[in-house]
Protein backbone atom coordinates (compact mmCIF):
# COMPACT_ATOMS: atom_id res chain seq x y z
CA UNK A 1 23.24 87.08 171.40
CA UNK A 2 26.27 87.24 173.48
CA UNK A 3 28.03 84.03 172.06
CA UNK A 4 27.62 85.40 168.51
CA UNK A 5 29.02 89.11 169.42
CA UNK A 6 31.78 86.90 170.64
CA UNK A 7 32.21 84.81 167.40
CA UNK A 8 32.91 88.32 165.47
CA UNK A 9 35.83 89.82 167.47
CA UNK A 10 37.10 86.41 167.66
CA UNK A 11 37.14 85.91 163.93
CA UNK A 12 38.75 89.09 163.29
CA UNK A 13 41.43 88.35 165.31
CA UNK A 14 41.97 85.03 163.77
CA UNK A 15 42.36 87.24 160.23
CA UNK A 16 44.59 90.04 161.86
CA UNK A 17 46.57 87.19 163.10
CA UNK A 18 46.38 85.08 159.59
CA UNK A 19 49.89 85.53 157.82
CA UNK A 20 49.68 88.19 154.80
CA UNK A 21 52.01 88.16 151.54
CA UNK A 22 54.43 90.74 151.58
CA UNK A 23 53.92 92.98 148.95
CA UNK A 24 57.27 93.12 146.96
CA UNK A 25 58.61 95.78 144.31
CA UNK A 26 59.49 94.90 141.06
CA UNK A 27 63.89 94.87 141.12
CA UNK A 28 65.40 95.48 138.13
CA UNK A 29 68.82 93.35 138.27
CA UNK A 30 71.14 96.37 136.80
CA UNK A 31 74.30 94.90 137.04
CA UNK A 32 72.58 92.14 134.15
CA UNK A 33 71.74 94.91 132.35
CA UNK A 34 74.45 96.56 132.13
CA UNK A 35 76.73 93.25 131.60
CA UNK A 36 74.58 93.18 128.21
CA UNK A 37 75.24 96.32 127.72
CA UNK A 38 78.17 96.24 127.91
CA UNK A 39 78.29 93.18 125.80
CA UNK A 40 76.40 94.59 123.42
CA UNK A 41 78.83 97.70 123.01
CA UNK A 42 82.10 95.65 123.44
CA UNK A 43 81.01 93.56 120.22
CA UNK A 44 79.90 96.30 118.46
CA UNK A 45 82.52 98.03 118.93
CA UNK A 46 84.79 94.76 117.88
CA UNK A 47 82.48 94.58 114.83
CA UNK A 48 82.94 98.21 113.94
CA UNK A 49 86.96 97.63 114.60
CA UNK A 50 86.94 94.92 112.55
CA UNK A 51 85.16 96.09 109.57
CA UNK A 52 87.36 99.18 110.09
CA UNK A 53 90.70 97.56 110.17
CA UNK A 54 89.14 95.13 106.59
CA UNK A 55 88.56 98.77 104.65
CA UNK A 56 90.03 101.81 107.36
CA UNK A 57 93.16 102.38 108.53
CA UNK A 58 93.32 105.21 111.24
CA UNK A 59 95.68 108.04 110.12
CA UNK A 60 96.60 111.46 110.40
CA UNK A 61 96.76 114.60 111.88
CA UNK A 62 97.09 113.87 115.91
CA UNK A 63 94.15 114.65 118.13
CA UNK A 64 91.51 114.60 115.35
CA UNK A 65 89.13 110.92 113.89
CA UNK A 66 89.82 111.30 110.51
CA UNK A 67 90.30 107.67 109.00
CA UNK A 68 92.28 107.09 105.27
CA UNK A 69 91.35 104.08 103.64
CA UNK A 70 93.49 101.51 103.34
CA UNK A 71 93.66 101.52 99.86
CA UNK A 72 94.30 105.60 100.28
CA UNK A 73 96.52 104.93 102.80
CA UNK A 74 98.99 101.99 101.39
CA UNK A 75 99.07 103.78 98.20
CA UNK A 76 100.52 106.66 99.67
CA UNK A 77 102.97 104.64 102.04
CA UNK A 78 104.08 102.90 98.77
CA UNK A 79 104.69 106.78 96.98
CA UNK A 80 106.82 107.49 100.01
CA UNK A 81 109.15 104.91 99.62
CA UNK A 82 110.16 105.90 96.06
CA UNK A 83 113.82 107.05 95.74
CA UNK A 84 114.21 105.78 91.84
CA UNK A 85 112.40 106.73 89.13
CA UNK A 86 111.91 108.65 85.86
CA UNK A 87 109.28 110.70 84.60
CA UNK A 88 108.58 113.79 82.27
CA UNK A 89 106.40 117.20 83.53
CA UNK A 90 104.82 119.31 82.09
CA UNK A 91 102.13 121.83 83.65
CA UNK A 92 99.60 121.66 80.86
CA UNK A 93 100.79 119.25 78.33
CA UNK A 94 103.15 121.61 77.02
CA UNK A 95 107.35 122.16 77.23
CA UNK A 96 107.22 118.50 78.65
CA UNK A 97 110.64 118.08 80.77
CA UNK A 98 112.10 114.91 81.66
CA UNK A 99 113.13 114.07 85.26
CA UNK A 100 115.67 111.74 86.62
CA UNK A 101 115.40 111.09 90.03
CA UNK A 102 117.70 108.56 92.49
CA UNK A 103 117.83 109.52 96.49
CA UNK A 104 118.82 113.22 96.58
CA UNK A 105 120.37 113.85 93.06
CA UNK A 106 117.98 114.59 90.09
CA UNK A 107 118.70 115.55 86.78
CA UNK A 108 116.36 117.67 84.38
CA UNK A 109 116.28 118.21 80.83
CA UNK A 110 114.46 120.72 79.18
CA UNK A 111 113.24 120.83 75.79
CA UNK A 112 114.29 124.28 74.82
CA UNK A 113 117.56 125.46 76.26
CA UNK A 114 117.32 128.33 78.70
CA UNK A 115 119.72 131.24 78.20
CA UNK A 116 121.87 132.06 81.15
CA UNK A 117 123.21 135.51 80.89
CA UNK A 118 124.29 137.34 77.15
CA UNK A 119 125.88 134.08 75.44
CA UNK A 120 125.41 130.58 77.65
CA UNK A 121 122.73 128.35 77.23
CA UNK A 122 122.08 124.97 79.27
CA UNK A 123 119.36 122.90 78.73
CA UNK A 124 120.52 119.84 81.58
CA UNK A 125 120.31 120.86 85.10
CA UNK A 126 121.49 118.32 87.65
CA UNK A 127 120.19 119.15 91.11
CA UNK A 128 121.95 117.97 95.20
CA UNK A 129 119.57 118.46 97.39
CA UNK A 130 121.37 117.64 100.33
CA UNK A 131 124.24 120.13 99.05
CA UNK A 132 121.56 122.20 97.74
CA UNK A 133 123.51 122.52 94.43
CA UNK A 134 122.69 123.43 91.29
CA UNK A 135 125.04 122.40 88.06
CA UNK A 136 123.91 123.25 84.04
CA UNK A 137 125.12 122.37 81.26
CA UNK A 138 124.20 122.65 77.68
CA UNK A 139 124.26 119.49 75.23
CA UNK A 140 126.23 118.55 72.28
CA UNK A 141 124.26 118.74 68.83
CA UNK A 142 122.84 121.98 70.13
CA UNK A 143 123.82 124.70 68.08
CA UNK A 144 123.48 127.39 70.28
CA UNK A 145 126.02 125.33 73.07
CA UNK A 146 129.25 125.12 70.25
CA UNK A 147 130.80 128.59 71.77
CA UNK A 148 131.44 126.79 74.39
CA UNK A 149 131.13 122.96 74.70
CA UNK A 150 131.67 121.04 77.60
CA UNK A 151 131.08 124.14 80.33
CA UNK A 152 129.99 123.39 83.43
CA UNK A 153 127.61 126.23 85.12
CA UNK A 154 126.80 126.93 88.68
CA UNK A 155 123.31 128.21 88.77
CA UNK A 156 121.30 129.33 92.35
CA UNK A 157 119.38 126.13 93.65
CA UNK A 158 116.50 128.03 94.23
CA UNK A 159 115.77 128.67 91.08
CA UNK A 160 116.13 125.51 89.43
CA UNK A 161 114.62 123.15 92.25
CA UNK A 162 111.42 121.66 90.78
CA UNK A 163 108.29 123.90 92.04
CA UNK A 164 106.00 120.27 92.08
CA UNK A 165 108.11 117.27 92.96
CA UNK A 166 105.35 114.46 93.07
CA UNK A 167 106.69 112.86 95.84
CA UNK A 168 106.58 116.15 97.84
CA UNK A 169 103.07 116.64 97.07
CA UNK A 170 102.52 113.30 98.89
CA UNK A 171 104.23 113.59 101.81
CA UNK A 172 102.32 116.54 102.46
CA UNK A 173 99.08 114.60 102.26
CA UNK A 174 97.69 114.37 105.76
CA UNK A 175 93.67 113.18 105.11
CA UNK A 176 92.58 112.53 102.08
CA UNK A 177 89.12 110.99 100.46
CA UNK A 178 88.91 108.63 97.31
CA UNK A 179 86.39 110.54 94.82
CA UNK A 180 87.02 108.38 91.26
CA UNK A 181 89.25 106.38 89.19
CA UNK A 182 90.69 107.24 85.67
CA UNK A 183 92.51 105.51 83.56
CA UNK A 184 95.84 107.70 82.45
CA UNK A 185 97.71 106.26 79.46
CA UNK A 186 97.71 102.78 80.48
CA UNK A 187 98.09 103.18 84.21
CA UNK A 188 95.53 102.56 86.25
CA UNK A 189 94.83 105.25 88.69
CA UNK A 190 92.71 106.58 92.03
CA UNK A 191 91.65 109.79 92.40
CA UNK A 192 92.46 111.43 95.73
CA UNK A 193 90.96 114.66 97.02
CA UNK A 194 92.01 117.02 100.16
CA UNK A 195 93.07 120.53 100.96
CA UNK A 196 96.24 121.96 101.79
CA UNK A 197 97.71 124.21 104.73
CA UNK A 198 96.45 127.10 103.48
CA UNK A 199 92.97 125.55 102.50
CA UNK A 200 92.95 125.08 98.55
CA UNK A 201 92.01 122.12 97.09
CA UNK A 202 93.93 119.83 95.48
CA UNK A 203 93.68 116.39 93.78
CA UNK A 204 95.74 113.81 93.19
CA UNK A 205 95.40 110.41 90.24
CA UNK A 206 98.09 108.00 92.56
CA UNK A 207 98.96 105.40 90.00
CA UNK A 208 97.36 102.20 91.48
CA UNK A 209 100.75 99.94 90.99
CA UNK A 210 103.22 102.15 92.47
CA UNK A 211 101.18 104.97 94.58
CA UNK A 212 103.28 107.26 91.76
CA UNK A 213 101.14 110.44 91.77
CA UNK A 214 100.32 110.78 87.85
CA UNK A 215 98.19 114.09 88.00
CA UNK A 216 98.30 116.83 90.21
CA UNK A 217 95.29 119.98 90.60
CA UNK A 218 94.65 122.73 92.42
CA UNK A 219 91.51 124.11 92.88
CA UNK A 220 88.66 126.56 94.78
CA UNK A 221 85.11 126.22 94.92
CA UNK A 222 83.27 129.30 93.99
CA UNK A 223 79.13 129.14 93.65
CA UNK A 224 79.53 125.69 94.08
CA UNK A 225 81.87 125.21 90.79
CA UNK A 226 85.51 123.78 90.93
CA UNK A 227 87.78 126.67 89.46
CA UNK A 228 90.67 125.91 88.25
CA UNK A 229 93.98 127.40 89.38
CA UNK A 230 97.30 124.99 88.13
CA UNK A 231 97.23 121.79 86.46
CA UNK A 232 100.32 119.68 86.78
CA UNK A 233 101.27 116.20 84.98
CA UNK A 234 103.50 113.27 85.80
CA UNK A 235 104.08 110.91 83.35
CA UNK A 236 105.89 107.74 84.98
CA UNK A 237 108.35 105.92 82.45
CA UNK A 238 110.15 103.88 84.48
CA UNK A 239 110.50 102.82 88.49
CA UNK A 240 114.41 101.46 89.46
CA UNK A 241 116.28 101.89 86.22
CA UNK A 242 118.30 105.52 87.12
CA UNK A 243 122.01 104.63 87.53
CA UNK A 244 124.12 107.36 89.63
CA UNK A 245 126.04 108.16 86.63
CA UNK A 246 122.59 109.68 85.19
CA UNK A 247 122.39 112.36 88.05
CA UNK A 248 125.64 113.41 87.80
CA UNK A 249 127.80 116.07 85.66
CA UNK A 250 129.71 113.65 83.02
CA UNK A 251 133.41 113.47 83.25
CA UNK A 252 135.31 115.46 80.79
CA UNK A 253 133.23 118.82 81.61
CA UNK A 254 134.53 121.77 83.75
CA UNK A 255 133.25 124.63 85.54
């Protein structure tokens, strides 16, 4: 009896004694984690940069993530490189004007001559806009210019200056969004849609060749209908063809 109440303690100090495994927590290598991470994001983010820069180019108004297209965009960069050009307006296909335009001097004709106090008529307006100058003059062959042919006539600049110069209308374009294509005589077009300072609507057809804007219209949204409010059209006959002698008075006329 006493040698085998001796084996027992003795045996359970040979398993106190016995070496245990060390129970161990599972570690979760974070830094490898976020290395993936953070390779995951950096190519993502190369992918998304990349397929950006192929169909995106990052625009606008400072502070905000709007994105232009780049077919938007280049198109509009093209329009604002435009200093030579000819085209006839109209605002709804009616009293169609034709425009002359090279650098700062343009030169308007008007179908109908416009009556400038009791006797004068002009129907040719050339326009300085660096001088801010406005010069009329009425045409030979019209009957109503005979009293008094070759007359030069100041007129105010502010009342001749062109209330929609396409070009203006683009350079005032901060954001917009493609919404269709149309097909405008035989120019090919892209129709442009955005809103304005004071929040209206507007759309532009920018001629797909030259960024030219072809069509201009304002509009407001009421009940979830596009109302119309002006309607503006630019037809582009020629790019690089007005001389200076085309924007200025001709010789042999006086004031």
């Amino acid at each position: 009896m006493k040698k085998y109440f001796l084996f027992i303690p003795l045996f359970l100090l040979l398993i106190s004694c016995t070496p245990q495994p060390i129970p161990t927590e599972e570690v979760v290598d974070l830094s490898s984690d976020e290395s993936a991470t953070d390779s995951t994001t950096d190519s993502t983010v190369e992918s998304a940069i990349d397929s950006t820069s192929a169909d995106q180019t990052v625009l606008v108004s400072e502070g905000t993530n709007l994105v232009l297209t780049t077919e938007v965009s280049n198109l509009l960069s093209k329009a604002k490189q435009l200093n030579n050009y000819q085209y006839t307006f109209n605002n709804n296909l009616a009293d169609t004007s034709e425009v002359f335009v090279k650098d700062n001097l343009i030169k308007i004709i008007y179908p109908v001559p416009k009556k400038l106090g009791i006797d004068r008529f002009y129907d040719v307006v050339y326009l300085d806009k660096d001088k801010q100058t406005a010069i009329g003059l009425c045409q030979p062959g019209q009957t109503v210019c005979i009293p008094f042919p070759k007359n030069l006539f100041p007129l105010g600049f502010g009342n001749e200056k062109l209330a929609f110069e396409p070009l203006q209308l683009v350079k005032e374009v901060t954001y917009a969004e493609k919404v269709g294509t149309e097909l405008i005589g035989n120019r090919k077009s892209i129709i442009i849609q955005y809103s304005n300072q004071e929040g209206i609507f507007e759309k532009l057809w920018l001629d797909t060749y030259s960024g030219f804007p072809l069509r201009h219209v304002s509009y407001k949204v009421v009940d979830e209908e596009e109302v119309v409010l002006g309607k503006h059209y630019f037809n582009l006959v020629e790019l690089n063809i007005v001389k200076s002698v085309d924007v200025v008075p001709p010789e042999g006329y006086k004031v």
